[in-house]
N, C-alpha and C. Protein backbone atom coordinates (compact mmCIF):
# COMPACT_ATOMS: atom_id res chain seq x y z
N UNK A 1 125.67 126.50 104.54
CA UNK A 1 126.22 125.89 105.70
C UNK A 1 125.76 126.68 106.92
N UNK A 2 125.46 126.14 108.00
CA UNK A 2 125.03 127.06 109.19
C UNK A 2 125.59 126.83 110.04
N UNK A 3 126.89 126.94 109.71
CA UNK A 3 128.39 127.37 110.70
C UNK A 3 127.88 127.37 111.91
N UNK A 4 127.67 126.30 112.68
CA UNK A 4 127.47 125.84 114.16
C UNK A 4 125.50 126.37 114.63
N UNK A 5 125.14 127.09 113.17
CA UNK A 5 124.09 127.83 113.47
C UNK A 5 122.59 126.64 113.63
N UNK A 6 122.33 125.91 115.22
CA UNK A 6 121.78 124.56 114.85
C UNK A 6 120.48 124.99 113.81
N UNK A 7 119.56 123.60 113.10
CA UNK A 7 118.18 123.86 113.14
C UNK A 7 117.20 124.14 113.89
N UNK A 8 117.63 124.02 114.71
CA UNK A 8 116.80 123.97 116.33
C UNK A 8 117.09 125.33 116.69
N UNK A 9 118.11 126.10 116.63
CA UNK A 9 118.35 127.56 116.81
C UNK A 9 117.32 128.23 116.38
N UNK A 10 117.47 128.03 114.37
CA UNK A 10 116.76 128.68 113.07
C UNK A 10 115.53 128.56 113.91
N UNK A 11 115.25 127.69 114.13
CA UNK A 11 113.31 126.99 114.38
C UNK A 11 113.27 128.28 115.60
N UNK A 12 113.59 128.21 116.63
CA UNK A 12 113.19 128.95 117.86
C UNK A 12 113.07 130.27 117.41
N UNK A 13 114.49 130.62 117.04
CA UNK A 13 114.11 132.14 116.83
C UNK A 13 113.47 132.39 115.43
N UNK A 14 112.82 131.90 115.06
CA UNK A 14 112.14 131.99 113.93
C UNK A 14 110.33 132.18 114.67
N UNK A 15 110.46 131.44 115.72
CA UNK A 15 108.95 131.01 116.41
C UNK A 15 108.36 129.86 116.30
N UNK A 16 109.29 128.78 115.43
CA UNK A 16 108.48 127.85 115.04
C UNK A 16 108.29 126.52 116.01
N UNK A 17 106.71 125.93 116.09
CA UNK A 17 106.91 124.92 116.55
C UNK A 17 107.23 123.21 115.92
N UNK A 18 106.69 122.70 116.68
CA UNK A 18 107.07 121.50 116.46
C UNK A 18 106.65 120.98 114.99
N UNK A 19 105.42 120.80 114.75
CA UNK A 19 104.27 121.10 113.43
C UNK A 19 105.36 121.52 112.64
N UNK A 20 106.28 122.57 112.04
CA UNK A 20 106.55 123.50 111.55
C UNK A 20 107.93 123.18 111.23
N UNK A 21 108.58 122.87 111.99
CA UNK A 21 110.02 121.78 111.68
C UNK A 21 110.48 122.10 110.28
N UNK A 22 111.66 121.99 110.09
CA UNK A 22 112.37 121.33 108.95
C UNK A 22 111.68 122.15 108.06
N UNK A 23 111.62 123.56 108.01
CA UNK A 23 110.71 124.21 106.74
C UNK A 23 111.51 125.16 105.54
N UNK A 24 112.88 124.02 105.79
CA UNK A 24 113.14 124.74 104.41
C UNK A 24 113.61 124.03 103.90
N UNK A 25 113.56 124.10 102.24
CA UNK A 25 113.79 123.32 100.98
C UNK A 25 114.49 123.78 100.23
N UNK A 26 115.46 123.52 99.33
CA UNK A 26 116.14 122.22 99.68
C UNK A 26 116.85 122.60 101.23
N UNK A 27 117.21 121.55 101.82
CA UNK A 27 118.07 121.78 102.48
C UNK A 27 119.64 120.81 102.07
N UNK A 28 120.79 122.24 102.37
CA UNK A 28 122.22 121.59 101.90
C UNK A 28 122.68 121.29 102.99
N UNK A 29 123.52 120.09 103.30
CA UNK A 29 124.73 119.42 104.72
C UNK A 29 125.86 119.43 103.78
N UNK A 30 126.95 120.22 104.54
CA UNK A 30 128.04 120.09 104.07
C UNK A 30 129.12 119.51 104.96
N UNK A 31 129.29 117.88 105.05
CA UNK A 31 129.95 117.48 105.75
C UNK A 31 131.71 117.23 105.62
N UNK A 32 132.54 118.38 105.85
CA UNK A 32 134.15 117.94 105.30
C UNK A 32 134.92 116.96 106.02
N UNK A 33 134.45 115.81 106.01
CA UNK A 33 134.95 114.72 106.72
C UNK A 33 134.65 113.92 106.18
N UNK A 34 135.06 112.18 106.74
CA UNK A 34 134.46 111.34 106.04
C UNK A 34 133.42 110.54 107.28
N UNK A 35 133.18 109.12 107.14
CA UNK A 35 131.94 108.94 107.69
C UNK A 35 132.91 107.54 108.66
N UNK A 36 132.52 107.84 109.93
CA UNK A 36 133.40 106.99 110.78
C UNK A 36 133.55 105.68 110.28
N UNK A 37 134.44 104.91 110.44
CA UNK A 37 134.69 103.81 110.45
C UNK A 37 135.80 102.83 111.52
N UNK A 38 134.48 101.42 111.76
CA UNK A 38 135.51 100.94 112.91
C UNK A 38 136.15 99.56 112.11
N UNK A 39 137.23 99.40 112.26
CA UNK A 39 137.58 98.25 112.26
C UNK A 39 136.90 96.85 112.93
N UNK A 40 136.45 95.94 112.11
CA UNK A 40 135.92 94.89 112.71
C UNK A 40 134.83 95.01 113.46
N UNK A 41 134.23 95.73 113.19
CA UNK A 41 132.36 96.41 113.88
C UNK A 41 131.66 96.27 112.84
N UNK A 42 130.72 95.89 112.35
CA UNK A 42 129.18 95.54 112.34
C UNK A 42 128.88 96.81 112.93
N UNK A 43 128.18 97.90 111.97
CA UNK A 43 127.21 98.96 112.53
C UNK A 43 126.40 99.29 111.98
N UNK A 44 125.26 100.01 112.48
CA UNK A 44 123.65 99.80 111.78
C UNK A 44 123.24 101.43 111.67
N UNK A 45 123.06 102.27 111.30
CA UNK A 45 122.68 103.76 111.66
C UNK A 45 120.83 103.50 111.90
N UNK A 46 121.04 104.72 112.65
CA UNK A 46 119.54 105.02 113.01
C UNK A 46 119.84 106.51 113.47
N UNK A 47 118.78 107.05 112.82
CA UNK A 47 118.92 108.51 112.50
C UNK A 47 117.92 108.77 113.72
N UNK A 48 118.66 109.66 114.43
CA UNK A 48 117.85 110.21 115.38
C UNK A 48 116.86 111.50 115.64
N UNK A 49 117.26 112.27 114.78
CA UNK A 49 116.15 113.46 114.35
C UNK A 49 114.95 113.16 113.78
N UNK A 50 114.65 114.48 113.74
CA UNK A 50 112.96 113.92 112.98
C UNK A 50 112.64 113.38 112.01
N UNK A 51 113.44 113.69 111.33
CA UNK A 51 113.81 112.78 109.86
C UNK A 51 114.11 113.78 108.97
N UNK A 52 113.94 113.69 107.50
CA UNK A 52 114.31 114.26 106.38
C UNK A 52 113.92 115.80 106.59
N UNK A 53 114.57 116.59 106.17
CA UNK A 53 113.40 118.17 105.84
C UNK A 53 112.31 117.83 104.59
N UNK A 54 111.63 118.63 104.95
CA UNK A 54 110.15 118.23 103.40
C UNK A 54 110.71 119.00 102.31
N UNK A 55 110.74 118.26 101.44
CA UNK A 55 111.63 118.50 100.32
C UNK A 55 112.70 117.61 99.71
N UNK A 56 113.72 118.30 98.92
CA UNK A 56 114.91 117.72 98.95
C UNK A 56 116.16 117.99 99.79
N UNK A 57 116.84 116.80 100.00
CA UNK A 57 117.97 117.29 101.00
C UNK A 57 119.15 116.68 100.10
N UNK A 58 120.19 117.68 100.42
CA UNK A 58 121.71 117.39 99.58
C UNK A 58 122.59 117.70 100.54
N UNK A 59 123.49 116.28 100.95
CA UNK A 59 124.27 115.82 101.85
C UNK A 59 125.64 115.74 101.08
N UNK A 60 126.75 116.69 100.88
CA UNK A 60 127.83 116.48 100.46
C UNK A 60 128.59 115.81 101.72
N UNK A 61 129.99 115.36 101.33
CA UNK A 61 130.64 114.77 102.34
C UNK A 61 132.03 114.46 101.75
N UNK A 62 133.01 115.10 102.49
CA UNK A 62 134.62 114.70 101.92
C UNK A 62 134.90 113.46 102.32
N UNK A 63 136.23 112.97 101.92
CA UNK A 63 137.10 112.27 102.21
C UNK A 63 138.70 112.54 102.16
N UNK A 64 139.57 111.45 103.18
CA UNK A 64 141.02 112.08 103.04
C UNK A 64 141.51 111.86 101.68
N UNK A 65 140.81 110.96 100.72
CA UNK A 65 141.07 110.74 99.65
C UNK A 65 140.84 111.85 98.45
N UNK A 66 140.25 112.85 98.82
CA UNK A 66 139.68 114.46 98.17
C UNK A 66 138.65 113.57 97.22
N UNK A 67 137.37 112.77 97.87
CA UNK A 67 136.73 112.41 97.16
C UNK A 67 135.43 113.18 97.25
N UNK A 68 134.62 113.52 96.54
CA UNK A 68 133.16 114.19 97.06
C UNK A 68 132.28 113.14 96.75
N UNK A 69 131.17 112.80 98.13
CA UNK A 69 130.29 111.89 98.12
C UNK A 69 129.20 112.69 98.25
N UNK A 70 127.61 112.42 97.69
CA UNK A 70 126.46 113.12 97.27
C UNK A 70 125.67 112.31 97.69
N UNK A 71 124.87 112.63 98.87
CA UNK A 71 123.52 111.41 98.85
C UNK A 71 122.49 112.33 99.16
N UNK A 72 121.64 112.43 97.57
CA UNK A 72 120.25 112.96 97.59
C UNK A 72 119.28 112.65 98.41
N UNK A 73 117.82 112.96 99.20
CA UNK A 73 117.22 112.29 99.46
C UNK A 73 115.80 113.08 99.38
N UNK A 74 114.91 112.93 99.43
CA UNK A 74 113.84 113.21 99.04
C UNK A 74 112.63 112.75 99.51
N UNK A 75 111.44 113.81 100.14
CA UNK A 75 109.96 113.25 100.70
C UNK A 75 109.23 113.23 100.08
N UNK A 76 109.08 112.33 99.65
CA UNK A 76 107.91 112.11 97.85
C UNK A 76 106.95 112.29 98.46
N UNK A 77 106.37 112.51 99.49
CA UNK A 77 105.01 113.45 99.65
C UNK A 77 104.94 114.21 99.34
N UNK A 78 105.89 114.96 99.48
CA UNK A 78 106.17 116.51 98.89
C UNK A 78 106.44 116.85 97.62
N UNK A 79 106.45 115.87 96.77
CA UNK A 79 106.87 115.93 94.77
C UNK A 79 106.08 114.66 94.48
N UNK A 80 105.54 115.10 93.32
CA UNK A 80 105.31 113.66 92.03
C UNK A 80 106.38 112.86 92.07
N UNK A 81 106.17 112.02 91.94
CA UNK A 81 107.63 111.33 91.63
C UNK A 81 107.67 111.35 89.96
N UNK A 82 107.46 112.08 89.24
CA UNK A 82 107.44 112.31 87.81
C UNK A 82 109.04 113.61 87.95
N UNK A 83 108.14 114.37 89.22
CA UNK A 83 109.15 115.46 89.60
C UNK A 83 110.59 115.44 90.02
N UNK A 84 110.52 114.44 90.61
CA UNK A 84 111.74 113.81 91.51
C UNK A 84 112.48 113.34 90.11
N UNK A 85 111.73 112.19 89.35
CA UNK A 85 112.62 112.00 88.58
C UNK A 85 113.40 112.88 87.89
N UNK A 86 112.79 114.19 87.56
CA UNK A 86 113.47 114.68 86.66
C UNK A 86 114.40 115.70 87.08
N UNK A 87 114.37 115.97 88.30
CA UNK A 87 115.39 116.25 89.26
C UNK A 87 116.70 115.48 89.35
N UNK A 88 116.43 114.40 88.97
CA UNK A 88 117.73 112.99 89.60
C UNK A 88 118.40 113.30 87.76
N UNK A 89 117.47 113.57 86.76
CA UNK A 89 117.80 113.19 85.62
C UNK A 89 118.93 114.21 85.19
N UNK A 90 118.34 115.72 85.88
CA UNK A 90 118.96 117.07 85.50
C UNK A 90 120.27 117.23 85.89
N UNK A 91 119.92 116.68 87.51
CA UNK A 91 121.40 117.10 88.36
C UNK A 91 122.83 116.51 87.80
N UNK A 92 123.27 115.33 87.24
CA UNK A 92 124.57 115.11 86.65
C UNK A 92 124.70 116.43 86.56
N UNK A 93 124.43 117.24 85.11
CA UNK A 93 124.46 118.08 83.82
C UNK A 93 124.80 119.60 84.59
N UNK A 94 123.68 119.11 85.76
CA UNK A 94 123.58 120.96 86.19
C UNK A 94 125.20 121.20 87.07
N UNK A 95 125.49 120.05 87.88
CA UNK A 95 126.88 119.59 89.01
C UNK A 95 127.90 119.69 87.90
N UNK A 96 128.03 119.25 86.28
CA UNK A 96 129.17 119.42 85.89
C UNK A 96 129.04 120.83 85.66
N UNK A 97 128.29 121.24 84.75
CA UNK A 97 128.01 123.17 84.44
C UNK A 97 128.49 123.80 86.22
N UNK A 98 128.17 123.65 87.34
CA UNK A 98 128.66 124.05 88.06
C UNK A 98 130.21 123.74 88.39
N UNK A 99 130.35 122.79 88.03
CA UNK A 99 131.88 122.44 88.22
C UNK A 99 133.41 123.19 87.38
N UNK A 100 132.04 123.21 86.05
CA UNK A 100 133.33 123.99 85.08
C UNK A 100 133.74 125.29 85.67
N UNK A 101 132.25 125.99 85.84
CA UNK A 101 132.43 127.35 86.53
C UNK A 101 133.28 127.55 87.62
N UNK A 102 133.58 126.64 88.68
CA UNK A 102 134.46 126.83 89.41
C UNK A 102 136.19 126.82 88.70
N UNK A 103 136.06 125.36 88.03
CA UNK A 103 137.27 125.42 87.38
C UNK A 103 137.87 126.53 86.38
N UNK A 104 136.95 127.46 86.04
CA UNK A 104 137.25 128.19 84.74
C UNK A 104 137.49 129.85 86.04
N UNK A 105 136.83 129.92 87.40
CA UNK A 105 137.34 131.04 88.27
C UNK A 105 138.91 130.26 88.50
N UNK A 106 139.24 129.55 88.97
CA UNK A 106 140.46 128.53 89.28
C UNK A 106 141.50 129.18 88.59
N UNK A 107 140.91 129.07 87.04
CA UNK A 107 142.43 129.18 85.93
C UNK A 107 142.14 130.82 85.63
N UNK A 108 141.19 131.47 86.28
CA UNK A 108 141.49 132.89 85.88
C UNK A 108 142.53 133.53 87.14
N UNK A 109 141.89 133.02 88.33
CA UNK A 109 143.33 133.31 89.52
C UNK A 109 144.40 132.92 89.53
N UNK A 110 144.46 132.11 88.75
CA UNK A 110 145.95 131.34 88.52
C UNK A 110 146.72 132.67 87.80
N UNK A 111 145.69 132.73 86.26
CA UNK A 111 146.58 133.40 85.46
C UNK A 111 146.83 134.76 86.28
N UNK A 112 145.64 135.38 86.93
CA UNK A 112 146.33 136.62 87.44
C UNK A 112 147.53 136.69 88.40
N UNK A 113 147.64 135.81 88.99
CA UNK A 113 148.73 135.94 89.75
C UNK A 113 150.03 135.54 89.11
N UNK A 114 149.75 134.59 88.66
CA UNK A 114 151.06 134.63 87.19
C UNK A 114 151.33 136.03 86.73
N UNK A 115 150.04 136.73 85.89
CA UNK A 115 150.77 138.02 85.31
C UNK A 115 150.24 139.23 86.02
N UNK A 116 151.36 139.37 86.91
CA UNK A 116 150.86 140.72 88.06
C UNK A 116 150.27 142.20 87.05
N UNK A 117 150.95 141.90 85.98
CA UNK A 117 150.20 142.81 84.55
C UNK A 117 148.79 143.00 84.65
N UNK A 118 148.41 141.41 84.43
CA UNK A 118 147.06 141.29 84.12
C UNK A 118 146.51 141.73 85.31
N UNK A 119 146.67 141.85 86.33
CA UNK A 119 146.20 141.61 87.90
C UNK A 119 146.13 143.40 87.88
N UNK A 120 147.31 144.14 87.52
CA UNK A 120 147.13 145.15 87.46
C UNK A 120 145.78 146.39 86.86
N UNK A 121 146.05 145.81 85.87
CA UNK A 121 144.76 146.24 84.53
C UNK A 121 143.22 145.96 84.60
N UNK A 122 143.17 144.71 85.80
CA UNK A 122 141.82 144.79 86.11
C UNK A 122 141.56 145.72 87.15
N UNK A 123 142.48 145.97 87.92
CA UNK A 123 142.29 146.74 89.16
C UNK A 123 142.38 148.18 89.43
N UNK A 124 141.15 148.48 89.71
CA UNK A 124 140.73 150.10 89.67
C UNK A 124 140.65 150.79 91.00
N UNK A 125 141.16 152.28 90.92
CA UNK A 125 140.43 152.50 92.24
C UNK A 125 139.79 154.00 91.43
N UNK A 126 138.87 154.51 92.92
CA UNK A 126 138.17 155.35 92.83
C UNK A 126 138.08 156.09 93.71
N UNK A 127 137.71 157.71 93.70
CA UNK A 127 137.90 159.04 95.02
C UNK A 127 136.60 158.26 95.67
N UNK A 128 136.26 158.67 96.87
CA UNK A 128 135.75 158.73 97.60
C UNK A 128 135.13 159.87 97.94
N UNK A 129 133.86 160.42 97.75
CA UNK A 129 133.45 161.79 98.12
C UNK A 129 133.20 162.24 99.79
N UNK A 130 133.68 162.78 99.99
CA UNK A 130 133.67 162.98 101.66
C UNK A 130 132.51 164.21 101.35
């Protein structure tokens, strides 16, 4: 996430020009919101930046519903599309393996704070050599 940090920041103080844009891959958007909506409007997007970064880009996005929305996208100039596919094929598998891992830190903080024991016994200290 680049916590207010723009691309256009990265690019400058990096040196980069125009040519040079968008030079990193993947790039992640982590949007915790959901995506406007008007009542009774007809609306069309048109993306106003330069377009995609070269590569892949991964656009998460909440909802008030605690839903997570994922829209991959990809510059097949930049991959086989043999490559791409097998990118699209992997990611389910790799997003749940990442998912457990969160869930399985989840139920270890749980339990420690449940047993201030357990919480105890992991926790070490050590001198400090002055």
């Amino acid at each position: 996430m680049h916590g207010r940090y723009r691309i256009e920041q990265i690019e400058q103080d990096q040196g980069l020009n125009a040519e040079q844009s968008y030079f990193m891959s993947p790039f992640i958007n982590i949007l915790p919101f959901e995506s406007p909506h008007f009542a009774d409007c007809q609306t069309e997007l048109k993306v106003l930046a330069s377009g995609s970064a070269e590569g892949i880009n991964f656009t998460f996005r909440g909802s008030p519903q605690h839903e997570l929305c994922l829209d991959i996208t990809a510059d097949l100039a930049s991959y086989p599309q043999s490559h791409w596919q097998s990118h699209c094929e992997r990611f389910p598998r790799f997003f749940e393996q990442l998912l457990a891992r969160f869930q399985q830190v989840e139920q270890d903080v749980a339990r420690l704070l449940a047993e201030p024991a357990a919480l105890a016994a992991t926790t070490s200290t050590r001198a400090i050599a002055s």
